[in-house]
PDB file of N, CA and C in Angstrom:
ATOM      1  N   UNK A   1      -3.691 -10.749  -7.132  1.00  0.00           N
ATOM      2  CA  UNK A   1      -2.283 -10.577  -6.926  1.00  0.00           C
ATOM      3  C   UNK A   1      -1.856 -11.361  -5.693  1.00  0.00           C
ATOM      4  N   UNK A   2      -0.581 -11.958  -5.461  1.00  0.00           N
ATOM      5  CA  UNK A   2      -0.474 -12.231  -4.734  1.00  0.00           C
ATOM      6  C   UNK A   2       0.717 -11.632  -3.899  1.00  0.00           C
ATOM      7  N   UNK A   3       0.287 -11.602  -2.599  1.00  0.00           N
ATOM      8  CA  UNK A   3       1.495 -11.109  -1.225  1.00  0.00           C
ATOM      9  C   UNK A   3       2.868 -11.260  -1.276  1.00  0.00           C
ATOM     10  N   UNK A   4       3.766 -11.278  -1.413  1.00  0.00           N
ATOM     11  CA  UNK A   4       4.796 -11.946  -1.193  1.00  0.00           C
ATOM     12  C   UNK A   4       5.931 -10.727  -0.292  1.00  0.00           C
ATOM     13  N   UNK A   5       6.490 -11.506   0.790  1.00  0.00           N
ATOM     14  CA  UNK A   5       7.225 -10.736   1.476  1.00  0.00           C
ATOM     15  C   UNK A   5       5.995 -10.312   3.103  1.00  0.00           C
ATOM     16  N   UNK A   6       6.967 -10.285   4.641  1.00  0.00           N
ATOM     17  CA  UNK A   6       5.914 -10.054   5.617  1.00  0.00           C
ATOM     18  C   UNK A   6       6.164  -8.421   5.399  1.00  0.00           C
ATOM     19  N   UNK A   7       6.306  -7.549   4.894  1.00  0.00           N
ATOM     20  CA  UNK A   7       5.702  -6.457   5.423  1.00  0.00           C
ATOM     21  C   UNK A   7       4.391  -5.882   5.577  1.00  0.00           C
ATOM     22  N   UNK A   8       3.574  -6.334   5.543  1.00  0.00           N
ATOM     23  CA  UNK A   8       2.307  -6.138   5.495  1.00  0.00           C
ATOM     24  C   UNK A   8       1.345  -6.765   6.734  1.00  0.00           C
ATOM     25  N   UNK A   9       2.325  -7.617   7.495  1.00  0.00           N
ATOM     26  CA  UNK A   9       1.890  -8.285   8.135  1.00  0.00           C
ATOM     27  C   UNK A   9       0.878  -7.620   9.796  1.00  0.00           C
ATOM     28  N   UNK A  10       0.342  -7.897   9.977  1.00  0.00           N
ATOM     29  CA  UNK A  10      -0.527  -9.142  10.357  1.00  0.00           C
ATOM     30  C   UNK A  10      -1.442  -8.905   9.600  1.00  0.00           C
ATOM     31  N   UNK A  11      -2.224  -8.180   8.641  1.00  0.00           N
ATOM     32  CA  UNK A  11      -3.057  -7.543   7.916  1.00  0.00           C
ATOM     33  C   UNK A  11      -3.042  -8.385   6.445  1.00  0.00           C
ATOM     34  N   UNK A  12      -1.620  -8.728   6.154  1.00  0.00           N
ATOM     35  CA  UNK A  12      -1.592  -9.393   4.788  1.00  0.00           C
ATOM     36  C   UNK A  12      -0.322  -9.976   4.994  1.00  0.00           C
ATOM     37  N   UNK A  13      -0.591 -11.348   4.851  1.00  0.00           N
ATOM     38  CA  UNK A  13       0.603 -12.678   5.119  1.00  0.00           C
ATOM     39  C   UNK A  13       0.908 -13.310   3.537  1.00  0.00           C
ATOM     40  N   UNK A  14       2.278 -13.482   3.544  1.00  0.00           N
ATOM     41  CA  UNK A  14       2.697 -13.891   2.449  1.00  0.00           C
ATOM     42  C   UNK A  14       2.298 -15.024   1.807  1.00  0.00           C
ATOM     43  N   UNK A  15       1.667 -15.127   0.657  1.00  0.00           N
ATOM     44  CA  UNK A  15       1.077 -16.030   0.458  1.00  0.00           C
ATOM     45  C   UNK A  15       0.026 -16.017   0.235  1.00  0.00           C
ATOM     46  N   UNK A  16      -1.102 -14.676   0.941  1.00  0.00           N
ATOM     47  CA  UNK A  16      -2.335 -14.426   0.209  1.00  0.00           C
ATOM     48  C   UNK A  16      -2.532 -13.963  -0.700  1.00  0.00           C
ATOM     49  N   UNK A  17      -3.570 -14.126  -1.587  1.00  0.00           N
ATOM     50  CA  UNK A  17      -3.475 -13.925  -2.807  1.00  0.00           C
ATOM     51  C   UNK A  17      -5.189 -12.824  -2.600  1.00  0.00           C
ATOM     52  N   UNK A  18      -4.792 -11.508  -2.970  1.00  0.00           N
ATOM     53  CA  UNK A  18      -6.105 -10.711  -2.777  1.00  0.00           C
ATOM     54  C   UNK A  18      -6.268  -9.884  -4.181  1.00  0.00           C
ATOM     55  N   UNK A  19      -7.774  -9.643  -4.202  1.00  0.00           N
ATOM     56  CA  UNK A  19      -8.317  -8.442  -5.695  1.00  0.00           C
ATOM     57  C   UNK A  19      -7.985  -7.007  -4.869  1.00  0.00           C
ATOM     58  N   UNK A  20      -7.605  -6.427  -5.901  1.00  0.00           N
ATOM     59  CA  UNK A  20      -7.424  -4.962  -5.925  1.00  0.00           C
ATOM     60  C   UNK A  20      -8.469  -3.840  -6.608  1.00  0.00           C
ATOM     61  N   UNK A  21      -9.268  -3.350  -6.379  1.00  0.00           N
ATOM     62  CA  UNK A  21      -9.765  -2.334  -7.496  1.00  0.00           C
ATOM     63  C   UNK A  21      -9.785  -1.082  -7.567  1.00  0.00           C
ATOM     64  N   UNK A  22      -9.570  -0.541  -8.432  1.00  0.00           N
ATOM     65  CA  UNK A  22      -9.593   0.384  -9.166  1.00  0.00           C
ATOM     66  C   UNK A  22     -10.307   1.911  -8.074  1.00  0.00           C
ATOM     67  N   UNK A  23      -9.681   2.299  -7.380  1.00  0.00           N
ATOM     68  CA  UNK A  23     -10.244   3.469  -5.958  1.00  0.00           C
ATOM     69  C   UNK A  23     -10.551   4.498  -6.568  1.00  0.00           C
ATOM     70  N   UNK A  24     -11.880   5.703  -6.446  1.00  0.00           N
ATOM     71  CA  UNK A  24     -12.241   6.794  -6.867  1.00  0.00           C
ATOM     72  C   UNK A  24     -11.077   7.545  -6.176  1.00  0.00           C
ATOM     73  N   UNK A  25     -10.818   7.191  -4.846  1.00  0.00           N
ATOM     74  CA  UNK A  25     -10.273   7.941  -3.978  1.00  0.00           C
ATOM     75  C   UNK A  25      -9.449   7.366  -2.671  1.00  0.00           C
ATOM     76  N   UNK A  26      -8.249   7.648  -2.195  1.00  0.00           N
ATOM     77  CA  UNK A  26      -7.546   6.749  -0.994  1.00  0.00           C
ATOM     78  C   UNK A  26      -7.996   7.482  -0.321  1.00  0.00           C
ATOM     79  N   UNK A  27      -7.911   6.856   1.289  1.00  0.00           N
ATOM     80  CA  UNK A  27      -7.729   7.446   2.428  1.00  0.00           C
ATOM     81  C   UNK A  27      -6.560   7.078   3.604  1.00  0.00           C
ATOM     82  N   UNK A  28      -7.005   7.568   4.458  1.00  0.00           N
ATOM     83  CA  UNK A  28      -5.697   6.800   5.520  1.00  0.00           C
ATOM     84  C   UNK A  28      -5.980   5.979   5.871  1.00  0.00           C
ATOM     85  N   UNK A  29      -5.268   4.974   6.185  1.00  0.00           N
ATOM     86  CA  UNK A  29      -6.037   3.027   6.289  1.00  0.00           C
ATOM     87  C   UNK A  29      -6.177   2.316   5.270  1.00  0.00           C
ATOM     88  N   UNK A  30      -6.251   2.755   4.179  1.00  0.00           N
ATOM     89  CA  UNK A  30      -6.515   1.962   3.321  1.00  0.00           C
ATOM     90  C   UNK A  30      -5.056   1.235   2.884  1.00  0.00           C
ATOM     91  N   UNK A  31      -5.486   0.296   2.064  1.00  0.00           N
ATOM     92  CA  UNK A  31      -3.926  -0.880   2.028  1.00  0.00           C
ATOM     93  C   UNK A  31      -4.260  -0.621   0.347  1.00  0.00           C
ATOM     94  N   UNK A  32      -3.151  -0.025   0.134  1.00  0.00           N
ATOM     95  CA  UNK A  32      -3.230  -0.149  -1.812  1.00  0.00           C
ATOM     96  C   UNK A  32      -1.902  -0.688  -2.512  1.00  0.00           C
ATOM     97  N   UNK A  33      -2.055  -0.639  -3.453  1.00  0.00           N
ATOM     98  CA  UNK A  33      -1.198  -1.717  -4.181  1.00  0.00           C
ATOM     99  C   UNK A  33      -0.821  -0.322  -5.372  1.00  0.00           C
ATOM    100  N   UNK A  34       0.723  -0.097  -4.971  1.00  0.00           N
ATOM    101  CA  UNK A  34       1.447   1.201  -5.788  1.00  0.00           C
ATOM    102  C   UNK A  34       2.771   0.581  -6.826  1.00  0.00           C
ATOM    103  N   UNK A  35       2.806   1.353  -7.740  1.00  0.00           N
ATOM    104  CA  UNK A  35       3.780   0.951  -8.570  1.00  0.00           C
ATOM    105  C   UNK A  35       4.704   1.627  -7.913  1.00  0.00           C
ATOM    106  N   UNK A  36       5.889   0.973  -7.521  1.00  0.00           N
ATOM    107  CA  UNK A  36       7.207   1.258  -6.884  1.00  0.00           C
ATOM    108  C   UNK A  36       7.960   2.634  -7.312  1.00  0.00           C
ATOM    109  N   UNK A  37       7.948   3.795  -6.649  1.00  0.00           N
ATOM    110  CA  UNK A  37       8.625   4.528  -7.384  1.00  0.00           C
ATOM    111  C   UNK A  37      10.447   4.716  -8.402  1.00  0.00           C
ATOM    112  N   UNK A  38      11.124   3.882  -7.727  1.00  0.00           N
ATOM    113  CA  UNK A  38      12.397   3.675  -8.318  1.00  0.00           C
ATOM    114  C   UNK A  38      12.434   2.551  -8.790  1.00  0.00           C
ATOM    115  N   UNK A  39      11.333   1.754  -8.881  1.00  0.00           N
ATOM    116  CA  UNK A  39      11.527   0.270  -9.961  1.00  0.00           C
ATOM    117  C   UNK A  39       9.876   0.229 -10.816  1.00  0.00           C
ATOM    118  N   UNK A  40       9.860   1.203 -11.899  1.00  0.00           N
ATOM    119  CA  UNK A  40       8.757   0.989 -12.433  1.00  0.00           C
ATOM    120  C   UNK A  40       8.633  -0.415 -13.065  1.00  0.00           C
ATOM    121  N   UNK A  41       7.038  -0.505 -12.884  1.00  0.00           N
ATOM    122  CA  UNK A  41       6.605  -1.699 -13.361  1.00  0.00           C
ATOM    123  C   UNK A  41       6.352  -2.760 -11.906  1.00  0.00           C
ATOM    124  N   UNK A  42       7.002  -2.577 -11.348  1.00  0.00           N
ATOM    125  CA  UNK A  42       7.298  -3.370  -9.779  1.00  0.00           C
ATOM    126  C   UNK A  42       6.175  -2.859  -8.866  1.00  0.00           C
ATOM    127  N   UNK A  43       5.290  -3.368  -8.454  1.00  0.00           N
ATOM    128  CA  UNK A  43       4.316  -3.069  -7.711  1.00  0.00           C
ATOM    129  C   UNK A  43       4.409  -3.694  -6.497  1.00  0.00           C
ATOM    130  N   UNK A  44       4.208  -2.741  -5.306  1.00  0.00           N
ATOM    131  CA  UNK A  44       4.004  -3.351  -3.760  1.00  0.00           C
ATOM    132  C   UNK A  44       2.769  -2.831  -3.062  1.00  0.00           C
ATOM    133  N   UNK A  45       3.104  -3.758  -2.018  1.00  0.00           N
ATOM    134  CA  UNK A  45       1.168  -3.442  -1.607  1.00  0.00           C
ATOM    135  C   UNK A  45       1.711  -2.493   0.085  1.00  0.00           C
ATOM    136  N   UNK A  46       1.083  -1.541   0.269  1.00  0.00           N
ATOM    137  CA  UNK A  46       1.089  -0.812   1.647  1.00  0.00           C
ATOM    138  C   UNK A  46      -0.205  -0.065   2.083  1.00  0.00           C
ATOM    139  N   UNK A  47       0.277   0.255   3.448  1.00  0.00           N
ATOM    140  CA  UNK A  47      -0.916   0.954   3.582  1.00  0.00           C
ATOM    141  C   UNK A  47      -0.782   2.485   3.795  1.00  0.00           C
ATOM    142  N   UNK A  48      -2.275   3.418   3.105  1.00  0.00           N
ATOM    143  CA  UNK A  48      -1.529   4.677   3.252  1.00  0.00           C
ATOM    144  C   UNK A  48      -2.158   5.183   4.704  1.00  0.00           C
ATOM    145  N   UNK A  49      -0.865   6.331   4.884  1.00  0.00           N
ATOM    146  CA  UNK A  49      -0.866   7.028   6.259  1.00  0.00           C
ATOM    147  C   UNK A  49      -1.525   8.390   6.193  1.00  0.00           C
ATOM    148  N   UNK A  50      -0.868   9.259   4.896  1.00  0.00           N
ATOM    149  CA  UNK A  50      -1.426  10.636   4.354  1.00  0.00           C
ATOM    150  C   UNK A  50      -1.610  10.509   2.928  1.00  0.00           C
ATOM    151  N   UNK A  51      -2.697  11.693   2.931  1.00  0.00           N
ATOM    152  CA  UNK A  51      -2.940  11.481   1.501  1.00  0.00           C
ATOM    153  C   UNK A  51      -2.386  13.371   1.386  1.00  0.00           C
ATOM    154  N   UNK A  52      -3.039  13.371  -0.214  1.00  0.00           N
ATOM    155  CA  UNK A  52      -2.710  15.074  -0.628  1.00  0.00           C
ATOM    156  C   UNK A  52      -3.603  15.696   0.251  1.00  0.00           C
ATOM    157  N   UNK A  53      -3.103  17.151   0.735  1.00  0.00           N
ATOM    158  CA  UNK A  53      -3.753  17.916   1.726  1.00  0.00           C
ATOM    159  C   UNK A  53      -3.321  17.910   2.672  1.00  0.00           C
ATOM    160  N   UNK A  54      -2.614  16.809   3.146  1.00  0.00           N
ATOM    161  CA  UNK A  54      -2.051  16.457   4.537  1.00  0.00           C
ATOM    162  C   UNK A  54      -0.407  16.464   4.561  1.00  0.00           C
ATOM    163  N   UNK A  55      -0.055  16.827   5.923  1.00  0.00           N
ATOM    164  CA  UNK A  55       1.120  16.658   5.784  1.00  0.00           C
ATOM    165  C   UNK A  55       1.883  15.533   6.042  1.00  0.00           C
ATOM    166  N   UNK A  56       2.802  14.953   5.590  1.00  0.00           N
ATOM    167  CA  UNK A  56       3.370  13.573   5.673  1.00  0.00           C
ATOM    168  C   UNK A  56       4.714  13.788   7.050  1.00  0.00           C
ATOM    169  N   UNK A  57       4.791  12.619   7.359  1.00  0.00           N
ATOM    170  CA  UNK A  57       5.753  12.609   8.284  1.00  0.00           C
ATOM    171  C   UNK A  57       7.221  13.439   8.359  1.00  0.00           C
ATOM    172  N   UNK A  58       7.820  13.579   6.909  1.00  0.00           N
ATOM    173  CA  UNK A  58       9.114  14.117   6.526  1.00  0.00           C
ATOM    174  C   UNK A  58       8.199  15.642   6.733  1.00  0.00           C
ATOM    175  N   UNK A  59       7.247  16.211   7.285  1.00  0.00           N
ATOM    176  CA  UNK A  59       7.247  17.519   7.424  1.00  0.00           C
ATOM    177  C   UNK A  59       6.919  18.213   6.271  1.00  0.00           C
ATOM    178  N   UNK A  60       6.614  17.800   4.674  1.00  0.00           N
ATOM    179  CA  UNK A  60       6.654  18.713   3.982  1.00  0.00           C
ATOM    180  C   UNK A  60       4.993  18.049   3.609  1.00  0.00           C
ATOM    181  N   UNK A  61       4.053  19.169   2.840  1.00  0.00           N
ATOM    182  CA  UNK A  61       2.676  18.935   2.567  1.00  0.00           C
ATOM    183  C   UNK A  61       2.519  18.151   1.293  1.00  0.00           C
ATOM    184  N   UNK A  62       1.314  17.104   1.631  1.00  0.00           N
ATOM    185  CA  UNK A  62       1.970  16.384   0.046  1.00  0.00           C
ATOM    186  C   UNK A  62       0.688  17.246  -0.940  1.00  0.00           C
ATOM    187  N   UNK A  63       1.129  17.270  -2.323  1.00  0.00           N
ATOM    188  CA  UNK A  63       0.013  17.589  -3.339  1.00  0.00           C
ATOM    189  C   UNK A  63       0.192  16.376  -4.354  1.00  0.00           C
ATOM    190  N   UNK A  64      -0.929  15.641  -4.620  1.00  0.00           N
ATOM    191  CA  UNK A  64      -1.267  14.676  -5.624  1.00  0.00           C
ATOM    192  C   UNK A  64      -0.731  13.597  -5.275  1.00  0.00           C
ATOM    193  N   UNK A  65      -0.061  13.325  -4.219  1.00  0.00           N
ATOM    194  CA  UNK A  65       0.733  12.531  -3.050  1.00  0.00           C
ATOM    195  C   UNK A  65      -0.034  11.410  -2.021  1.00  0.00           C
ATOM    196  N   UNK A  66       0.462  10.098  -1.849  1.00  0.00           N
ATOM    197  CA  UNK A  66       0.374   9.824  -0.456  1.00  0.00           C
ATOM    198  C   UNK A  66       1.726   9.460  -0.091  1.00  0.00           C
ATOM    199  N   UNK A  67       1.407   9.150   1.149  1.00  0.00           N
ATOM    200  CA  UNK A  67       2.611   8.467   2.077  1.00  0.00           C
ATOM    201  C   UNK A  67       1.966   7.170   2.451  1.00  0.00           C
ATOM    202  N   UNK A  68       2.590   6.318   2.026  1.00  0.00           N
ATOM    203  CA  UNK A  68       2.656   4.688   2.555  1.00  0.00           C
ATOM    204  C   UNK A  68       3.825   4.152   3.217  1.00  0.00           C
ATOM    205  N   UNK A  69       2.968   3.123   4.406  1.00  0.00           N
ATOM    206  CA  UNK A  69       4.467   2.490   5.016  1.00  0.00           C
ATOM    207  C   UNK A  69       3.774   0.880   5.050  1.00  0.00           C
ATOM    208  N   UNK A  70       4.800  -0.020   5.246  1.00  0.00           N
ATOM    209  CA  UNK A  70       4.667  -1.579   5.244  1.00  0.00           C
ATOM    210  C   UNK A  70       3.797  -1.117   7.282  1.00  0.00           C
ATOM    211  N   UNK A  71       3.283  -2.375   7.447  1.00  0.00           N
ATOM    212  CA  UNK A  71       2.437  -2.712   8.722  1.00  0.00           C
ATOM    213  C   UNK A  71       3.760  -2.416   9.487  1.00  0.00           C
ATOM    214  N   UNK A  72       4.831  -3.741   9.249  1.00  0.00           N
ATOM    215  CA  UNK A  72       5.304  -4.580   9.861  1.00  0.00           C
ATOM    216  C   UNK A  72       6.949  -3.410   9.570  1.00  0.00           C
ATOM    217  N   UNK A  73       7.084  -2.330  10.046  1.00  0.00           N
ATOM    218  CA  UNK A  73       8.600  -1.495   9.771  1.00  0.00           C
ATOM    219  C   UNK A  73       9.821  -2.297   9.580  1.00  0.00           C
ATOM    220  N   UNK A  74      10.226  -3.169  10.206  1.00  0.00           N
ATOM    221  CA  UNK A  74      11.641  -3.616  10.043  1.00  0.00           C
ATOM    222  C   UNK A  74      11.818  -4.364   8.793  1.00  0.00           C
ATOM    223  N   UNK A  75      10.495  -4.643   7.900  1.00  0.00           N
ATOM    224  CA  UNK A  75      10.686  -5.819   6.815  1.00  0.00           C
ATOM    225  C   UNK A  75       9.879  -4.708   5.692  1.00  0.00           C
ATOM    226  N   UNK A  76      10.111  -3.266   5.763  1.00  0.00           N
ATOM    227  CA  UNK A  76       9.176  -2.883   4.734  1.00  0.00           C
ATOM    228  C   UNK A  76      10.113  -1.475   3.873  1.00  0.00           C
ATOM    229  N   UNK A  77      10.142  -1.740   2.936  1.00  0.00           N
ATOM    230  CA  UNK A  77      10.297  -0.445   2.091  1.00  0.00           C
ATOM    231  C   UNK A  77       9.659   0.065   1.333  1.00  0.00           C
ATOM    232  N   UNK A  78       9.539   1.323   1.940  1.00  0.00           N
ATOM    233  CA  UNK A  78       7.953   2.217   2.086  1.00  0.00           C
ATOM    234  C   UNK A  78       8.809   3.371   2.005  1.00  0.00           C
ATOM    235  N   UNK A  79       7.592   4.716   1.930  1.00  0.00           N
ATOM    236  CA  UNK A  79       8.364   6.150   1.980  1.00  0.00           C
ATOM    237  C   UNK A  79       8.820   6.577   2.895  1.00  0.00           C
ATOM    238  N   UNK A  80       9.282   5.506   3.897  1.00  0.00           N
ATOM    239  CA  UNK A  80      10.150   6.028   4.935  1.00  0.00           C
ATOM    240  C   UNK A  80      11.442   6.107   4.643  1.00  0.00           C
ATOM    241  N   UNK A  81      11.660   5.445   3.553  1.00  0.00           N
ATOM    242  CA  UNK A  81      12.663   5.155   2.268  1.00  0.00           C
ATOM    243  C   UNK A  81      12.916   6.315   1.190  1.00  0.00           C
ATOM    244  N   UNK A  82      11.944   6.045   0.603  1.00  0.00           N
ATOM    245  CA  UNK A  82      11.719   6.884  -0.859  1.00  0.00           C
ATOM    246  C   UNK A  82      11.123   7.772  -1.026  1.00  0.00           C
ATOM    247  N   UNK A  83      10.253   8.488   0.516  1.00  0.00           N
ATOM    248  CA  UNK A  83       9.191   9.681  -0.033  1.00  0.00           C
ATOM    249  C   UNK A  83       8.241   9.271  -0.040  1.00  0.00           C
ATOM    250  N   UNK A  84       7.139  10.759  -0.320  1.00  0.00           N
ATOM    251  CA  UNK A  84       5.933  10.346  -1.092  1.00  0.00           C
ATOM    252  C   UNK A  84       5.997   9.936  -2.231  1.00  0.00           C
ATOM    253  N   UNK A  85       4.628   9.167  -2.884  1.00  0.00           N
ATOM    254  CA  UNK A  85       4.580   8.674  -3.901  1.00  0.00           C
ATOM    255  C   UNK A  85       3.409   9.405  -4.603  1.00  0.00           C
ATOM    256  N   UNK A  86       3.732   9.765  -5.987  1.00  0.00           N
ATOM    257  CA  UNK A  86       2.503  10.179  -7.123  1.00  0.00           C
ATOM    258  C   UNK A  86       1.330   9.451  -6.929  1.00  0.00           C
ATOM    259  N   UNK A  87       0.262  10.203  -6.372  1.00  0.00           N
ATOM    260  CA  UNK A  87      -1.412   9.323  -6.610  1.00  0.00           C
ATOM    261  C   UNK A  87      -1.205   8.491  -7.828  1.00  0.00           C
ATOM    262  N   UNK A  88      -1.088   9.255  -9.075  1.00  0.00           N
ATOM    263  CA  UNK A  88      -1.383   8.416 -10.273  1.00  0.00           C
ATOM    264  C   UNK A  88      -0.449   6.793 -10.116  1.00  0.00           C
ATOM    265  N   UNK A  89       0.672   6.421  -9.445  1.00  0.00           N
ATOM    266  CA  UNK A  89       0.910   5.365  -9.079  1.00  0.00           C
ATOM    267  C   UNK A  89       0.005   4.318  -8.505  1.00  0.00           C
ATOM    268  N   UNK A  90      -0.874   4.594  -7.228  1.00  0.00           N
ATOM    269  CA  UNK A  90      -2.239   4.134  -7.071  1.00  0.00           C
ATOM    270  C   UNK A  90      -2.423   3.166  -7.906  1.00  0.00           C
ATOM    271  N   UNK A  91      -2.436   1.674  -7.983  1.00  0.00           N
ATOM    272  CA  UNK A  91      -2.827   1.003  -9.165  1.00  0.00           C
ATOM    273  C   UNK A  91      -4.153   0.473  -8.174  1.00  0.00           C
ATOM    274  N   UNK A  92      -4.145  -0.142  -6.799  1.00  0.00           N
ATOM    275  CA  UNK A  92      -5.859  -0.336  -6.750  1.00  0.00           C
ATOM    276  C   UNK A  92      -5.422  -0.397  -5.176  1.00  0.00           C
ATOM    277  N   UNK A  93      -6.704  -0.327  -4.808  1.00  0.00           N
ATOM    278  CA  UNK A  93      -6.790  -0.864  -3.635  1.00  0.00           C
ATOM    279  C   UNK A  93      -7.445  -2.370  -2.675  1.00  0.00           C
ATOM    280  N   UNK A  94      -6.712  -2.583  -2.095  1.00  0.00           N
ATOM    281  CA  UNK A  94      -6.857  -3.954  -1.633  1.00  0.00           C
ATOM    282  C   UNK A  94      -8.685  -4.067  -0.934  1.00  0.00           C
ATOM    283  N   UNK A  95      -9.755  -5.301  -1.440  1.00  0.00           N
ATOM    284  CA  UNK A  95     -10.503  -4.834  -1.184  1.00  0.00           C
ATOM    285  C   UNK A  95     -10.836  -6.607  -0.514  1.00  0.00           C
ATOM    286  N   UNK A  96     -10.720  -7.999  -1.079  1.00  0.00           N
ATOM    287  CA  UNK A  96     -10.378  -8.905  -0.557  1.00  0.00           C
ATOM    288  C   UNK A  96      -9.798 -10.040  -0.361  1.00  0.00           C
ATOM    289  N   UNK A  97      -8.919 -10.462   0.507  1.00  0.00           N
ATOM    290  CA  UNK A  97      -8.245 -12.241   0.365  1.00  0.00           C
ATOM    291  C   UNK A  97      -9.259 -12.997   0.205  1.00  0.00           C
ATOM    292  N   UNK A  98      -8.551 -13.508  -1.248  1.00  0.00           N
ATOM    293  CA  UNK A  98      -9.485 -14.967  -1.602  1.00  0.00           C
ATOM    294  C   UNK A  98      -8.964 -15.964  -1.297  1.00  0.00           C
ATOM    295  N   UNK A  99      -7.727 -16.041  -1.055  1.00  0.00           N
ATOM    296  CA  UNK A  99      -7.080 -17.379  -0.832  1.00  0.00           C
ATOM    297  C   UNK A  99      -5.559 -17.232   0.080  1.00  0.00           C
ATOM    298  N   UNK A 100      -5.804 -18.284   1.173  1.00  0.00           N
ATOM    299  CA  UNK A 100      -5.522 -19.389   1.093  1.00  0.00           C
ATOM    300  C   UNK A 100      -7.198 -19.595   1.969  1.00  0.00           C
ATOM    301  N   UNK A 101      -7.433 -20.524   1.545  1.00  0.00           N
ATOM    302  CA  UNK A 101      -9.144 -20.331   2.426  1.00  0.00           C
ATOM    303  C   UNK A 101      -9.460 -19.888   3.861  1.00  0.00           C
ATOM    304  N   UNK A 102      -8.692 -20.478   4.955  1.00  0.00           N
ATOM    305  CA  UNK A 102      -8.857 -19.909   5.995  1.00  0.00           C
ATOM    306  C   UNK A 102      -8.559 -18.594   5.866  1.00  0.00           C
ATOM    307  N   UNK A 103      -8.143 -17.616   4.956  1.00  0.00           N
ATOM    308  CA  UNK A 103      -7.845 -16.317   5.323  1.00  0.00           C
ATOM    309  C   UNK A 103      -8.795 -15.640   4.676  1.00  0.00           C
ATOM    310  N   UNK A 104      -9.535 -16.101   3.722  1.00  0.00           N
ATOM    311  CA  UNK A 104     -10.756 -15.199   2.905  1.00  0.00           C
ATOM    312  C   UNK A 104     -11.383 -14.519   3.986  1.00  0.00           C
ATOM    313  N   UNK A 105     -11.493 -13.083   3.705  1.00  0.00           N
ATOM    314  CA  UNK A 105     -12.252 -12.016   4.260  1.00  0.00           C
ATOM    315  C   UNK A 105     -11.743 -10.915   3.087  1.00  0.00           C
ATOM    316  N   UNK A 106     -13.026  -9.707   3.744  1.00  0.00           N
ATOM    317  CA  UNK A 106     -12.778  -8.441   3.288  1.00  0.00           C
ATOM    318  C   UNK A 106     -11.203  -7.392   3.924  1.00  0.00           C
ATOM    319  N   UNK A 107     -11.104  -6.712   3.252  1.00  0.00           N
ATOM    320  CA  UNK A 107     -10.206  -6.284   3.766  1.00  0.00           C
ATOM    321  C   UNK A 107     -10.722  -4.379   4.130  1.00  0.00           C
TER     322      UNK A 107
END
């Protein structure tokens, strides 16, 4: 998939193009790639902050839930926006940039 847009930034620059796979399980830190909740089909990449069990920033406990926000706040719409988001949204997690070559690493 590829990046597009800096919210993700310094972590993921527009223009990289990284694999996602398929997570048993998120945690906090991890950078995953969610189907947008008010534009299905539309997928963005963030990183999550809380998962289910935990409580999310808006104060309420999430169940089957995380909370994701962009790196980079002023360029990101994240659930600081929209809420938590349904786990089952989860489409993968970011695991490494393959390209543009100087940027290949794990993530």
């Amino acid at each position: 998939m590829e990046v597009e847009g800096p919210s993700m930034r310094p972590a993921l620059e527009p223009g990289d193009w990284a694999i996602a796979v398929v997570p048993a399980r998120v945690r906090p830190g991890d950078i995953v790639v969610v189907e947008h909740p008010e534009r299905p089909g539309f997928e963005i990449v963030k990183r999550v902050v809380n998962v289910s069990g935990e409580v999310a920033p808006d104060g309420f406990a999430l169940v089957d839930q995380v909370w994701i926000e962009g790196d980079e706040p002023e360029s990101s719409t994240d659930s600081r926006r929209f809420g938590p988001v349904a786990i089952d949204r989860v489409r993968g997690r970011v695991r490494l940039v393959w390209w543009p070559p100087e940027r290949v690493r794990l993530v």
